[in-house]
Each structure stands twice: as C-alpha cells, then as structure tokens.
Protein backbone atom coordinates (compact mmCIF):
# COMPACT_ATOMS: atom_id res chain seq x y z
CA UNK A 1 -14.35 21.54 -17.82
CA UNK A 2 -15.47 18.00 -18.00
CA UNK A 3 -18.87 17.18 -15.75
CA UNK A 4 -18.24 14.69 -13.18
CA UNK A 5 -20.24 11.77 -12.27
CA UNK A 6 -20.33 9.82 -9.40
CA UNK A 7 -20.37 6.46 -11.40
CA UNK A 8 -16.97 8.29 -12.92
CA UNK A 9 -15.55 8.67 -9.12
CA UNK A 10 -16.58 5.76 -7.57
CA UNK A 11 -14.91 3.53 -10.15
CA UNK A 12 -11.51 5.47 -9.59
CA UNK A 13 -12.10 4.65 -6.25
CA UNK A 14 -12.51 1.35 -6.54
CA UNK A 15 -9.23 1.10 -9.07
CA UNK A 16 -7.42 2.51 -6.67
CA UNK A 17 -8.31 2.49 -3.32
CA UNK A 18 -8.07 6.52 -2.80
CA UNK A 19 -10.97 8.31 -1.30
CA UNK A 20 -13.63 10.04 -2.82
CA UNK A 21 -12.53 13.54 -2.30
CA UNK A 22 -8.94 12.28 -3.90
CA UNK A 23 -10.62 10.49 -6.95
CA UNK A 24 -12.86 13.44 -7.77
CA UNK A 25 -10.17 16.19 -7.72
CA UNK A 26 -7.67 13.89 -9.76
CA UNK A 27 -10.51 13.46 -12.53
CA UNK A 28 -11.23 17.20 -12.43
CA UNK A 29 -7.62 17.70 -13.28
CA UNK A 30 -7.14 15.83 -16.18
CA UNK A 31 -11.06 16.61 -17.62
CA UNK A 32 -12.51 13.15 -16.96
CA UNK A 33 -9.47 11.07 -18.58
CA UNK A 34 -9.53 8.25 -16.46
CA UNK A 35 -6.36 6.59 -17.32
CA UNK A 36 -4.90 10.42 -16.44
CA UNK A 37 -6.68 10.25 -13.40
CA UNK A 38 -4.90 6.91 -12.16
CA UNK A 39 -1.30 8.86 -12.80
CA UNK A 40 -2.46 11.36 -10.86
CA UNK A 41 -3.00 9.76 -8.06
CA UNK A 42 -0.43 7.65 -8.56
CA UNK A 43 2.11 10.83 -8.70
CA UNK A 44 0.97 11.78 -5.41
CA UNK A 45 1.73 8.33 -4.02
CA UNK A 46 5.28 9.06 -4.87
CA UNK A 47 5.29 12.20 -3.13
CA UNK A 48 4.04 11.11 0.03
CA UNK A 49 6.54 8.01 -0.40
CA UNK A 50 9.44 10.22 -0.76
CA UNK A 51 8.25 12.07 2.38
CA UNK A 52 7.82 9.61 4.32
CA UNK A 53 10.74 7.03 3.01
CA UNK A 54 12.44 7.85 6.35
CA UNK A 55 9.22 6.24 8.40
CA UNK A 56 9.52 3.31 10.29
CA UNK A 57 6.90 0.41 8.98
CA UNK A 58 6.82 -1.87 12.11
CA UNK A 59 2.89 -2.93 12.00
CA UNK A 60 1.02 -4.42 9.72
CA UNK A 61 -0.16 -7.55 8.46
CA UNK A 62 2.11 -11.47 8.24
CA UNK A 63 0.25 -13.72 5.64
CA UNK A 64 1.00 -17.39 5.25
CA UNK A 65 0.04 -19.14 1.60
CA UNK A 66 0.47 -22.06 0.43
CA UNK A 67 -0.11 -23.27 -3.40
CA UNK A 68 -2.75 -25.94 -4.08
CA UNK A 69 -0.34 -29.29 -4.11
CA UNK A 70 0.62 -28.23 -0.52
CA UNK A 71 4.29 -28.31 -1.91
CA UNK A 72 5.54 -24.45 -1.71
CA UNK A 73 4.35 -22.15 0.99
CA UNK A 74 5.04 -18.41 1.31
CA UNK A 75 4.95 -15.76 4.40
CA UNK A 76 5.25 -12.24 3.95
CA UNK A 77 4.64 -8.93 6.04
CA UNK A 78 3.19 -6.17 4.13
CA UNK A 79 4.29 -3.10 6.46
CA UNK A 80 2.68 0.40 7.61
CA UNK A 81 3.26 2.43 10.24
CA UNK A 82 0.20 2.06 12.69
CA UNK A 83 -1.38 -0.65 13.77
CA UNK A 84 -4.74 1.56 13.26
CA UNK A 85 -4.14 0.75 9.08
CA UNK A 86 -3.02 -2.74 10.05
CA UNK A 87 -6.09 -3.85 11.10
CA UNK A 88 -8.04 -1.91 8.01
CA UNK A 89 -10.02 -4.51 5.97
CA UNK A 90 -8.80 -3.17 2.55
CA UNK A 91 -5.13 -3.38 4.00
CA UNK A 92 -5.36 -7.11 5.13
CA UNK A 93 -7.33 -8.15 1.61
CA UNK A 94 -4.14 -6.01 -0.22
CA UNK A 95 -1.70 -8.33 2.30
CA UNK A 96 -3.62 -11.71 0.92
CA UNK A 97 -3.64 -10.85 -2.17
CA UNK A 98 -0.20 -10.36 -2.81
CA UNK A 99 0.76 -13.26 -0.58
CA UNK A 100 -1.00 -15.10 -3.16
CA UNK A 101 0.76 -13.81 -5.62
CA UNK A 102 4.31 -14.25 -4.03
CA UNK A 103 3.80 -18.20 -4.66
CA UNK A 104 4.95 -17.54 -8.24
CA UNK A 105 8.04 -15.98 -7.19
CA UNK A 106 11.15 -16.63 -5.27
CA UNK A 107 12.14 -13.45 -4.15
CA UNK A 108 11.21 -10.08 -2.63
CA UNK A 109 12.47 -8.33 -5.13
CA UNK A 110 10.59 -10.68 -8.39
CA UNK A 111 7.29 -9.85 -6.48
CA UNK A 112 8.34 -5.91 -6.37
CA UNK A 113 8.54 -6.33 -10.04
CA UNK A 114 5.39 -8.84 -10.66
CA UNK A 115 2.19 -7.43 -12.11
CA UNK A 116 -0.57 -6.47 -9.89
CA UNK A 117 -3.65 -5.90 -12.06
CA UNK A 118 -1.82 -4.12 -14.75
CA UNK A 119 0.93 -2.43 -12.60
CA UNK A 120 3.77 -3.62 -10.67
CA UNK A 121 3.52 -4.48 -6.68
CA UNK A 122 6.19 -2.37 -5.85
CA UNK A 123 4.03 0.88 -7.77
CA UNK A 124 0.89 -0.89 -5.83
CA UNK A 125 2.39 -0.54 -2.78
CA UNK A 126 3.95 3.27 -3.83
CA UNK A 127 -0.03 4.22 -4.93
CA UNK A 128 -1.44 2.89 -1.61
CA UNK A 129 0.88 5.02 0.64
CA UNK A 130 -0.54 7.87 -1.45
CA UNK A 131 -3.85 6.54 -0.72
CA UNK A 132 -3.45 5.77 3.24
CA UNK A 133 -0.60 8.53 3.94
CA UNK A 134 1.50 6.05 5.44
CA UNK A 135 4.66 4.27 4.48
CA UNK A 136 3.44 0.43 3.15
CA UNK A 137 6.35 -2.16 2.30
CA UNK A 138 7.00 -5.48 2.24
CA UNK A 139 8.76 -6.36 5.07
CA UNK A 140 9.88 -10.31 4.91
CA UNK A 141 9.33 -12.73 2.59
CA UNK A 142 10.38 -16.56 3.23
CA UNK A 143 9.49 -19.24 0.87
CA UNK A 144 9.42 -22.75 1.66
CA UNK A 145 9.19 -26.00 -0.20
CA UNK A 146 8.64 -29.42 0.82
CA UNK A 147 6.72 -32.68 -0.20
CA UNK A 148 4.10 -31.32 2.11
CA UNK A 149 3.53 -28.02 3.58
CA UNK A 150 1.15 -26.12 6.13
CA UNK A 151 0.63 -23.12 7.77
CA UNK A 152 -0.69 -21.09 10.39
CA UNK A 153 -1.61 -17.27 11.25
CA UNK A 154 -1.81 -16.15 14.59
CA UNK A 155 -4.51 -13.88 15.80
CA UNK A 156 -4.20 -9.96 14.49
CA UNK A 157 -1.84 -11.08 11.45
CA UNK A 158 0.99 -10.14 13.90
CA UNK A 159 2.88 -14.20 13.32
CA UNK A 160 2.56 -16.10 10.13
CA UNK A 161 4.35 -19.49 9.59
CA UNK A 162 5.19 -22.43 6.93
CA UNK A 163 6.48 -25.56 7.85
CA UNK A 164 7.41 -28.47 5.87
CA UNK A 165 7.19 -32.29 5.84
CA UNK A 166 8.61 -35.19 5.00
CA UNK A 167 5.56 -36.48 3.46
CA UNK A 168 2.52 -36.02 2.60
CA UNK A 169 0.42 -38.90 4.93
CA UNK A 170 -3.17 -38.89 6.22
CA UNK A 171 -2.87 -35.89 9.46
CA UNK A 172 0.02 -34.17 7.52
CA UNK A 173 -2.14 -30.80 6.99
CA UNK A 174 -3.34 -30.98 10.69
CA UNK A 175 0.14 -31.50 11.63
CA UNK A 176 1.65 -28.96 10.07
CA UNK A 177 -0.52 -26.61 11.48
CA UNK A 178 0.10 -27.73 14.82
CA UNK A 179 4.05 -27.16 14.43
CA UNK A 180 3.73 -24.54 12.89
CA UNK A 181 1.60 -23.21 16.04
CA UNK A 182 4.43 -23.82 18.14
CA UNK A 183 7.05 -22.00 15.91
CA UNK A 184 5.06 -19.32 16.16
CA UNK A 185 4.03 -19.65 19.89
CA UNK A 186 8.15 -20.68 20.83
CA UNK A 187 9.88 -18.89 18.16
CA UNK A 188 12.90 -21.46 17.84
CA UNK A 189 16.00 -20.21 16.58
CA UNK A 190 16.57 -23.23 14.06
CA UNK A 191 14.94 -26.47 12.89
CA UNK A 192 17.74 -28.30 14.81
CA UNK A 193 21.05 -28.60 16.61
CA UNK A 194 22.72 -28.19 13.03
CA UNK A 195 20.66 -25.30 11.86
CA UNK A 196 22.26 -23.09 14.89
CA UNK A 197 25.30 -20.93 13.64
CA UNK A 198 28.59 -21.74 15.56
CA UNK A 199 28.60 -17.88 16.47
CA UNK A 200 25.29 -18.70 18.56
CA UNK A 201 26.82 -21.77 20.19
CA UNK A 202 29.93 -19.94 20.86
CA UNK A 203 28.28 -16.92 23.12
CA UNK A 204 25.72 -19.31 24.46
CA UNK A 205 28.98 -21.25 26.00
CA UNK A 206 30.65 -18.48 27.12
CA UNK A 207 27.43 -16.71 28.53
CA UNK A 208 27.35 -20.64 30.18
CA UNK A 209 30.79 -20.21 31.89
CA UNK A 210 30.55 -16.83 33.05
CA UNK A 211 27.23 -17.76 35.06
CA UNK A 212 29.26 -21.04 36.37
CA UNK A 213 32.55 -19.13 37.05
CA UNK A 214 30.02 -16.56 38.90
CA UNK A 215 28.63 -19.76 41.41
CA UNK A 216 32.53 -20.29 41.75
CA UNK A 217 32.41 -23.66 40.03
CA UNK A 218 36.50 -25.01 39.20
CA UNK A 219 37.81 -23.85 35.87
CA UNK A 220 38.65 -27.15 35.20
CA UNK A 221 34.76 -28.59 35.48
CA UNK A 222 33.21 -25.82 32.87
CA UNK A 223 33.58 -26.94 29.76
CA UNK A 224 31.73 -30.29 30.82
CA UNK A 225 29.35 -28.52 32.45
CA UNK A 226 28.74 -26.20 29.40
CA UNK A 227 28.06 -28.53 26.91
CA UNK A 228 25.01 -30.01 29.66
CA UNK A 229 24.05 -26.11 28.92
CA UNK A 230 24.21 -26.11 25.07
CA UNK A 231 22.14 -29.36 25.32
CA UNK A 232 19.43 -27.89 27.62
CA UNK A 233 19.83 -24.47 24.75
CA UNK A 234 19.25 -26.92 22.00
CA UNK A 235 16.18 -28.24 23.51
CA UNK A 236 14.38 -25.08 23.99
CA UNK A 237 15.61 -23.32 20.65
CA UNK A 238 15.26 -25.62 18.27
CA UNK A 239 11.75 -26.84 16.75
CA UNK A 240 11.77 -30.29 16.44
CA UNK A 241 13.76 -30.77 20.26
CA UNK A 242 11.36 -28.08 21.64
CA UNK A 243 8.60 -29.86 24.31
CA UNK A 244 5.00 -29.88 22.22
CA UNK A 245 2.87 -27.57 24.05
CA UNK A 246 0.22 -29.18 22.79
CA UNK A 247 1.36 -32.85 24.42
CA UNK A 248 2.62 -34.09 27.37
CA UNK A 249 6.18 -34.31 27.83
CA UNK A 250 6.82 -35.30 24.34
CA UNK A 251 9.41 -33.18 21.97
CA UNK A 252 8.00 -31.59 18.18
CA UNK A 253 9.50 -34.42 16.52
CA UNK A 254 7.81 -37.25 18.67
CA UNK A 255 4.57 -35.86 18.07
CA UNK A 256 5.13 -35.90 14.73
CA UNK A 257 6.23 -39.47 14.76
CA UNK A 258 2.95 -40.33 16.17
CA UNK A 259 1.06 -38.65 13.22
CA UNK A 260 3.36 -41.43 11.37
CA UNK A 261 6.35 -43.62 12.19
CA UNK A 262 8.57 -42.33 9.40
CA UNK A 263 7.37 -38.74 9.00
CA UNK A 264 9.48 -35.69 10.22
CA UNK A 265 10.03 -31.76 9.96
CA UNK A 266 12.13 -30.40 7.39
CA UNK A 267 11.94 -27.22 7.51
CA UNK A 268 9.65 -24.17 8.52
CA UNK A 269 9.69 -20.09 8.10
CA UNK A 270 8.72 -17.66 10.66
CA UNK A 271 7.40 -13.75 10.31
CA UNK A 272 6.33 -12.08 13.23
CA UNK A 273 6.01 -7.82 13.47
CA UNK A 274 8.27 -6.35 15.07
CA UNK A 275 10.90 -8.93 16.02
C-alpha cells in the first residue's frame, strides 16, 4: 500500500472540492494514482446523483455576466437543495465561474457539454453533488444581446438580471443597472404591451369582467370598461410602462429617455429562485 501524504490529499482536495476524509480514502484505493483518485470520487458523485435525482433544487445561487464589449449578457441559477450550501463560498465562486463561462454559449445544454478545467460542466456539477451530498443543477439560463447591456444581482444571489439597450451612450451602464433593479424589484411579465401572450390578455379580461359583472355593472358597458383594465395591467406588468421606483411619477422608459433623448429598452432577462 502506497504512503499517503498530505501534500498528496490536499491537492485532490483542491481538484475537486471533496473533503479531506473523501480525498484520502479515494487515494488509498487506487495506491496514490491521482488521476484514479479523481474517478473515484467522481464515481461516487454519480451515485449520490442517482440517489438523489428525485430531489428538488429550489435554492441556490442567480449570477448575471456580461462579456467585456457590454454586448451579450448571461443569467443563470446553479441549483441545490438548501439554502445552507447556497450561501457556501465555494458554491457561489462554482456559480461565477460557470456564469462566465456560459457567455461562450447559447444554450443550457452547450454549457452542460463545455469544458470545465478538463471535464465537462454537466460531470462538474455530477462530481460536486458527490462532494456536497446534495442535488446541484443548472436551473435557468437566459442570454441576452444588445448594442449595450447591464446587469444587476440582488442581495443573497436569490434575483439576477440583464437588460439591454438601444445604445451604448454616456449613463448607459448606470442605466442598465437601474432597470434592471426594477425588473428584478417588479418582476414584469414582458418588455411591453406586445411582449404579453394573447392567452394572458385573454384571462386578464375575463378575470376583468367577472369582478365588474360582480359590482353589477351592465353587460353592455364591460368590454369598454375592460380594456381601461388591460391598460392599467399593461402599466404595472410590463417594464418599460412600469412607474420607476427610483423617480417620481415617471414610467421605465421616460427615465431612460432622460439618460438620452433617443435611447430605449430592448430587451431584459430575469432569474429569481424559486419563482
């Protein structure tokens, strides 16, 4: 049987993230081999992910990036089941750094299959539940690309947002930032009156009508007075007819306008835990 140092477990445990006791006992097994080792603990990641596949993963950690042009921004959630290993410093770094890495991709499932540091993120992800016994995921992942783009992370990683401008003008990134604040503050169901699916509309109107038949209002006067409610919905859903809660009485978009004439929102992405 191989001797085992400590400089031999301590730099399995920093390769992989599993405790001391874990990296010890998989070097053990496989006499020292440290490329074994890694497999083993990797093998036992896959047991405890089978196990606990059935898990729900609602806590965690929602990153915003954005690349270095300010032109494509990226939120994610990388999931687990308590909000104990949510707030773990070696959780959040994991959540950052693969945020970062989501930039090059387009899709959950490319950054599954994108290499993490000689592996891929979805056998990263299968090797930390082995690690932390708990079921870790990527939840969402939005992408978002505009001639300028900011971001903002609430408090806790619990809300992470991108939103997009028109262009990109002196007070764009503070801007963006504040927008994106109030997406994640407001949550808005849609950019704007034609980002809300008819579906919506349709049960907001008849939701509407039922409340107005209810204060005995003439069948004949609800469908005007429905539409005054589907404005009044469009107002407080939608981000750029939303009131600024940073401003006084003026909507998303006017602020905006007063950051510069011509500049508006285009778009923005939203991930908050558990919603």
């Amino acid at each position: 049987m191989a001797k085992i140092s400590a400089a031999e477990v301590n730099k399995l445990r920093k390769a992989t993230g599993a405790g001391m006791m874990d990296c010890k006992k998989a070097l053990v097994e496989v006499d020292g081999d440290f490329d074994k080792a890694i497999e083993v603990l990797r093998k036992k990641g896959q047991k405890v992910a089978a196990k606990r596949a059935d898990r729900e993963s609602t806590e965690g950690a929602a990153i915003a990036k954005v690349n270095n042009d300010q032109t494509k921004g990226v939120v994610i959630s990388l999931n687990c089941e308590t909000d104990f290993v949510a707030k773990n410093d070696d959780f959040i770094a994991l959540a950052q750094s693969l945020a970062e890495l989501a930039l090059d991709y387009n899709t959950k499932e490319e950054l599954l299959a994108a290499d993490y540091k000689g592996i891929t993120v979805q056998d990263k992800l299968t090797e930390q539940t082995g690690v932390i016994g708990e079921k870790i995921e990527i939840g969402s992942f939005k992408t978002l690309q505009a001639p300028f783009v900011g971001s903002y992370i609430h408090a806790g990683n619990k809300i992470a947002v991108v939103t997009g401008l028109s262009a990109n003008v002196d007070g764009a990134d503070e801007a963006a930032k504040n927008v994106s604040m109030q997406a994640a503050a407001m949550n808005p169901v849609a950019l704007n009156e034609e980002g809300v699916d008819q579906s919506t509309i349709d049960k907001e109107i008849e939701i509407a009508k039922d409340q107005l038949r209810q204060e005995g209002k003439p069948e004949e006067m609800l469908d005007k007075i429905a539409k005054g409610k589907i404005n009044r919905f469009f107002k407080d859903n939608t981000l750029v007819n939303q009131d600024y809660i940073k401003g006084n009485k003026e909507s998303v978009a006017d602020y905006v306008k007063s950051v510069d004439a011509n500049l508006t929102v285009i778009g923005f992405e939203r991930v908050a835990l558990g919603e």
